[in-house]
Protein backbone atom coordinates (compact mmCIF):
# COMPACT_ATOMS: atom_id res chain seq x y z
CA UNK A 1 0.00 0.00 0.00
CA UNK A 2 1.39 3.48 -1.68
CA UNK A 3 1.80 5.51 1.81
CA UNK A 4 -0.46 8.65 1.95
CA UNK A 5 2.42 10.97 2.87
CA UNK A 6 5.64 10.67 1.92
CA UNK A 7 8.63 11.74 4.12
CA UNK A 8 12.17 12.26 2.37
CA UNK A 9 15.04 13.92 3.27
CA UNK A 10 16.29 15.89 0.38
CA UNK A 11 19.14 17.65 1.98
CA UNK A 12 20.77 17.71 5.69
CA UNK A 13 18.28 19.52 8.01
CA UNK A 14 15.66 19.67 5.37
CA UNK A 15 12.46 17.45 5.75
CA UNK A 16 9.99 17.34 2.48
CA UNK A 17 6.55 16.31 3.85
CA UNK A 18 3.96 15.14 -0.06
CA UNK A 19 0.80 14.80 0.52
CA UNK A 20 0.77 11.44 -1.42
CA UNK A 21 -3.13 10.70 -2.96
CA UNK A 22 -2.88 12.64 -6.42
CA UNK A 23 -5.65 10.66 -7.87
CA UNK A 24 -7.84 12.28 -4.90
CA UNK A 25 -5.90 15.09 -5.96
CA UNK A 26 -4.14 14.80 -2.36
CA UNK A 27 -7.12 15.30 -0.71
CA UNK A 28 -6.82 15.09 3.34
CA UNK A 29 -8.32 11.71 4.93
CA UNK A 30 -8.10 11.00 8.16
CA UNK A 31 -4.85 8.54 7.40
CA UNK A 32 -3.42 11.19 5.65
CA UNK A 33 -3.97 14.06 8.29
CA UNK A 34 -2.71 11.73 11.23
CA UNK A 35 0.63 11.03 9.64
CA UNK A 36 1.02 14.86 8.91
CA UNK A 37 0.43 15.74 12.55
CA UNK A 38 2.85 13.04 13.67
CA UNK A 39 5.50 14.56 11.01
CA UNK A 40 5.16 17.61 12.33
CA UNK A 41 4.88 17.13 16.09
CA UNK A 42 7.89 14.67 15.80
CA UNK A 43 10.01 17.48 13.67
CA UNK A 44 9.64 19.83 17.38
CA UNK A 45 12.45 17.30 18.91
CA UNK A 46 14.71 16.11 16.62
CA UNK A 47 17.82 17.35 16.20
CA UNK A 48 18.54 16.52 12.57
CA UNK A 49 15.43 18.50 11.17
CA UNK A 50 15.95 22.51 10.17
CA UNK A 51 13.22 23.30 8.08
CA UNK A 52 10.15 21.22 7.34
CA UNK A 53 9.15 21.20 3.22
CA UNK A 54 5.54 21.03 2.53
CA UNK A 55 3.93 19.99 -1.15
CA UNK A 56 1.33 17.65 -3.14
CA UNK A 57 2.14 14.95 -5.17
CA UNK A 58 1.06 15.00 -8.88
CA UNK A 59 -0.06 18.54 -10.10
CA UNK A 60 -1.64 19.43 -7.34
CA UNK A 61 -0.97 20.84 -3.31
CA UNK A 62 -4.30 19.32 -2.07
CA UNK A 63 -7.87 19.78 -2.86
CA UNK A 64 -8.75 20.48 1.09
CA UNK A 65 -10.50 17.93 3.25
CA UNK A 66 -11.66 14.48 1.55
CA UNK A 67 -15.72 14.93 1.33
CA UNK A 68 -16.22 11.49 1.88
CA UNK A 69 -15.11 12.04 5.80
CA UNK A 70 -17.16 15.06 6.41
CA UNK A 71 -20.47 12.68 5.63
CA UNK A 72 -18.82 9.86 8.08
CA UNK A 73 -19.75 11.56 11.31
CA UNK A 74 -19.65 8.56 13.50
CA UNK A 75 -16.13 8.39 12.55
CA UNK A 76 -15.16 12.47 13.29
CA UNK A 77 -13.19 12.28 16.72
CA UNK A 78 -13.42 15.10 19.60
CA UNK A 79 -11.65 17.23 18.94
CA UNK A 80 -11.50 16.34 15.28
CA UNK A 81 -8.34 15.71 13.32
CA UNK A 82 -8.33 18.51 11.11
CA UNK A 83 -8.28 20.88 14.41
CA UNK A 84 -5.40 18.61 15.21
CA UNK A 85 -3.45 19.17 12.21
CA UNK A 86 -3.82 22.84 12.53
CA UNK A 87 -3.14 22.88 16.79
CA UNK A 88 0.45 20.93 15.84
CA UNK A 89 1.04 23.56 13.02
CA UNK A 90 0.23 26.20 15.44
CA UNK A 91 2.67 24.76 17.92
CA UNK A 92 5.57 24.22 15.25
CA UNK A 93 8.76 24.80 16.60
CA UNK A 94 10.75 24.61 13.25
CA UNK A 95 9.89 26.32 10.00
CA UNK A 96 7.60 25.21 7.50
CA UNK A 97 7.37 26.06 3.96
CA UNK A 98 4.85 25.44 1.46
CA UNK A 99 5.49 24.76 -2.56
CA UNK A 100 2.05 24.84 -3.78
CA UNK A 101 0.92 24.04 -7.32
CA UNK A 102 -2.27 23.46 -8.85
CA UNK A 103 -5.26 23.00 -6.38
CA UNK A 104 -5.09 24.54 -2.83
CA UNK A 105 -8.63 24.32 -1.07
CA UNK A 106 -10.32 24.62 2.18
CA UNK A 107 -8.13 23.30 4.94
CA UNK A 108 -4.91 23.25 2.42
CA UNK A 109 -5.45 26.70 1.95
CA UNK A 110 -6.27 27.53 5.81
CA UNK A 111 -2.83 25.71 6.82
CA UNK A 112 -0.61 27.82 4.43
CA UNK A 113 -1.34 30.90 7.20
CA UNK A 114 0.43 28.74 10.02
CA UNK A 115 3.15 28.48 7.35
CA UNK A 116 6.58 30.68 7.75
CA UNK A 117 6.94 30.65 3.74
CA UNK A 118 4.53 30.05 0.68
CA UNK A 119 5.41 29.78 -2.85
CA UNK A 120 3.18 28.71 -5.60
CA UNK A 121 2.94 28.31 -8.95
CA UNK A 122 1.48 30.36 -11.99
CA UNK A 123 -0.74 27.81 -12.22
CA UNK A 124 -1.74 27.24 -8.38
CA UNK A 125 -5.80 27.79 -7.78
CA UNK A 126 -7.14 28.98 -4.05
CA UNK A 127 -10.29 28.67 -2.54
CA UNK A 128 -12.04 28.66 0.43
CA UNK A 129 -15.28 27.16 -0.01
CA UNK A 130 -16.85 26.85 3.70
CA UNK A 131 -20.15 29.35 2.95
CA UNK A 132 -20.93 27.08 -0.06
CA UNK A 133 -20.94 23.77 1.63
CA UNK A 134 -22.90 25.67 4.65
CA UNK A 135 -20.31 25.49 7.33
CA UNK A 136 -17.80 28.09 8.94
CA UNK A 137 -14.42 29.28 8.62
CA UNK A 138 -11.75 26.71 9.66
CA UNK A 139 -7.86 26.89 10.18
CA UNK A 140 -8.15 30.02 12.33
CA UNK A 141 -8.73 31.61 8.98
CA UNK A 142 -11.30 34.01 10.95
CA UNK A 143 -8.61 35.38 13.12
CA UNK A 144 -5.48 35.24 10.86
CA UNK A 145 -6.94 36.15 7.39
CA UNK A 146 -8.29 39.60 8.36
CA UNK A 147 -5.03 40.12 10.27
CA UNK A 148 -2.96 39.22 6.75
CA UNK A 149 -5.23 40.72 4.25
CA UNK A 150 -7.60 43.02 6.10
CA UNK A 151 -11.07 42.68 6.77
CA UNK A 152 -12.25 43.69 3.54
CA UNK A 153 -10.52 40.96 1.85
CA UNK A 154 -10.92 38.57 3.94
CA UNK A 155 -14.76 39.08 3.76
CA UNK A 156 -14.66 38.80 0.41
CA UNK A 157 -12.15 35.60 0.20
CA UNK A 158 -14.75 33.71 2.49
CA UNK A 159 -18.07 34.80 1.49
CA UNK A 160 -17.86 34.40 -1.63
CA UNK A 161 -16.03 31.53 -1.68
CA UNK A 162 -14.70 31.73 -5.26
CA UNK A 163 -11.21 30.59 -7.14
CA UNK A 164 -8.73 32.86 -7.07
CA UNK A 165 -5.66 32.85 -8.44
CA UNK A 166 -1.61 33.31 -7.27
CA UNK A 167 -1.58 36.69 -7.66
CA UNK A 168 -4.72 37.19 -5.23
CA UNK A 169 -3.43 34.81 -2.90
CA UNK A 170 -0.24 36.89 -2.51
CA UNK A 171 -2.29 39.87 -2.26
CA UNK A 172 -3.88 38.35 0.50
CA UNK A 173 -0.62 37.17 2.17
CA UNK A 174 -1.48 33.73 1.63
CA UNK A 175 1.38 33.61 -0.48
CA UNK A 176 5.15 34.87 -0.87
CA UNK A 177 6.20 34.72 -3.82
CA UNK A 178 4.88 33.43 -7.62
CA UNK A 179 6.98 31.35 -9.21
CA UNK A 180 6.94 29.85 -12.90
CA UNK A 181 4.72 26.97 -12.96
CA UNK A 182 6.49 23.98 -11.87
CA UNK A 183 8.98 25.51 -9.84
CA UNK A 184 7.32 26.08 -6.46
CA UNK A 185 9.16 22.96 -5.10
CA UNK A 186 12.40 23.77 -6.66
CA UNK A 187 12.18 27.22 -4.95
CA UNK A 188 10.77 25.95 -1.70
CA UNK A 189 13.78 23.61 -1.14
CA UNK A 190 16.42 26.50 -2.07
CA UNK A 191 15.24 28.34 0.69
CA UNK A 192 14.92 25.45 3.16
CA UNK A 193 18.61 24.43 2.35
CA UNK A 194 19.43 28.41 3.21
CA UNK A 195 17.68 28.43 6.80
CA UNK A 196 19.24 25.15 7.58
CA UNK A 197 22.68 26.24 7.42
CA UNK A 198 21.85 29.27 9.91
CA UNK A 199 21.94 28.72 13.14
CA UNK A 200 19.62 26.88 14.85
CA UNK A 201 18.80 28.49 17.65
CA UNK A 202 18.56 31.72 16.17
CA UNK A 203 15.84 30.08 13.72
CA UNK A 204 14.22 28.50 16.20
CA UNK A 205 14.14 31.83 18.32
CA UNK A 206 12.77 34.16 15.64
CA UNK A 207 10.04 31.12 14.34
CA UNK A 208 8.91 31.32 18.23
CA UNK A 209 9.65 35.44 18.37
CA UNK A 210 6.84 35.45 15.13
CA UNK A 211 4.41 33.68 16.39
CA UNK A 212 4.62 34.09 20.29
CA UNK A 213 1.57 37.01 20.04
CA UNK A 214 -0.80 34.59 18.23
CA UNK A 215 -0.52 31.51 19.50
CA UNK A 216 -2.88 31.07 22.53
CA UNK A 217 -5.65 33.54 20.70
CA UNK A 218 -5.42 31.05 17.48
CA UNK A 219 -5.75 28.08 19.74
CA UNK A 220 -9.28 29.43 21.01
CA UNK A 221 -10.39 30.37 17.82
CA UNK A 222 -9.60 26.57 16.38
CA UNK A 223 -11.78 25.25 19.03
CA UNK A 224 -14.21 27.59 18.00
CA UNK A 225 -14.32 27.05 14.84
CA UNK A 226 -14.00 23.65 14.83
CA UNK A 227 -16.60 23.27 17.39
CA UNK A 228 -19.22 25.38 14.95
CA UNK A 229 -17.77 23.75 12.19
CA UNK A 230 -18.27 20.12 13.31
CA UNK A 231 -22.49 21.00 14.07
CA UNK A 232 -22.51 22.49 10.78
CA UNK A 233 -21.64 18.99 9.13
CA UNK A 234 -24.96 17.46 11.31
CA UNK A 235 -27.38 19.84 9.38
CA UNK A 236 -29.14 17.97 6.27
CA UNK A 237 -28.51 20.68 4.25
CA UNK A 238 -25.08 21.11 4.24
CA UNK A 239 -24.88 17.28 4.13
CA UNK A 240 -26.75 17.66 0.94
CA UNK A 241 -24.59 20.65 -0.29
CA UNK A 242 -21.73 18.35 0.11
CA UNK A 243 -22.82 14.95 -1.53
CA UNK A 244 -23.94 17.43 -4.44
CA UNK A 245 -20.62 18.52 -4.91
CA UNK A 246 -18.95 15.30 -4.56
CA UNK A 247 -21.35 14.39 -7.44
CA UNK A 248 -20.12 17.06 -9.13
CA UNK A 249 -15.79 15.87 -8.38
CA UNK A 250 -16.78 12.45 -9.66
CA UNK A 251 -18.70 13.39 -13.23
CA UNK A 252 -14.98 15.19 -13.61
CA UNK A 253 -12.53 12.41 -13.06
């Protein structure tokens, strides 16, 4: 069985975390999301990781949460893994950087503000679609999206809930820098290799330094959302909204 996220090593102090279903166009399952977290929460104590290398397999980051789990509630734990994933992010002790291409939706685009760097491709495609399906915010996008982009833009990012494309996304401070399609990874791992030959504790101190102000305030507002998120997902009609567009994935493919 193919492993749902790869974890390589592709230079000293560098750790390249793929999101590893491309023909779910790396959408995040529950098997998936686990082995991120314990990637990540692992990464806080050992020695022999810098930076941390972030990317989708295929041509695509990920396409957000897998549908199929938000309609198996009696399988959604307390609290559920997706506020997981983004509590370990949140707690991240070493930098993480993102090399997004193609797809980056719902909670793949909500992680990418816990990130320390973003690049994406020309061809990279954003959306946060949590007022179509009839649920909330996630990600502590509520609290960290205004703060990035302002409210205005935020507002407008969420309620509408449309695509948008790299150059919004940077607008928005989703995103760092553009790069020719193709290249986000390339990129990504030149600056990884350049933080992991500073010092470590000075990394370590400014990653902390950056984030120190947030941290507690994003916890409660994960919970929150989560929390408002997770009785959204009871309501028929947003289970409805979401088997229509899972319909809708599989006439696609």
């Amino acid at each position: 069985m193919t492993a749902a996220l790869l974890v390589e090593r592709p230079a000293p102090g560098v750790l390249l975390l793929t999101f590893n279903r491309p023909e779910r166009k790396n959408a995040l399952d529950n098997d998936t999301t686990r082995a991120f977290i314990d990637a990540i929460t692992a990464s806080n104590a050992d020695p022999e990781t810098r930076v941390i290398v972030v990317t989708g397999a295929g041509k695509n980051y990920s396409s957000g949460g897998d549908l199929e789990g938000f309609q198996n509630l009696a399988a959604r734990t307390h609290p559920p893994v997706g506020q997981r994933m983004m509590e370990a992010l949140n707690d991240a002790t070493k930098p993480i950087i993102a090399a997004v291409e193609g797809l980056a939706v719902g909670g793949s685009a909500t992680m990418l503000l816990h990130f320390d760097l973003v690049y994406a491709g020309r061809g990279a495609r954003f959306r946060l679609p949590f007022v179509n399906l009839g649920t909330c915010p996630e990600g502590a996008s509520s609290y960290y999206l205004p703060l990035f982009a302002g409210h205005h833009k935020a507002a407008e990012l969420l309620l509408l809930g449309d695509f948008f494309d790299v150059d919004a996304a940077r607008e928005a401070g989703l995103v760092n820098q553009a790069t020719a399609e193709g290249e986000a990874l390339k990129t990504a791992l030149a600056s990884a290799q350049k933080i992991a030959a500073k010092p470590a504790d000075s990394v370590r101190l400014t990653k902390m330094l950056l984030r120190e102000g947030h941290r507690d305030t994003v916890r409660r507002v994960l919970a929150r959302e989560h929390g408002l998120f997770t009785e959204r997902l009871h309501r028929p009609e947003v289970q409805a909204n979401i088997a229509a567009m899972r319909g809708a994935v599989k006439e696609k493919t």
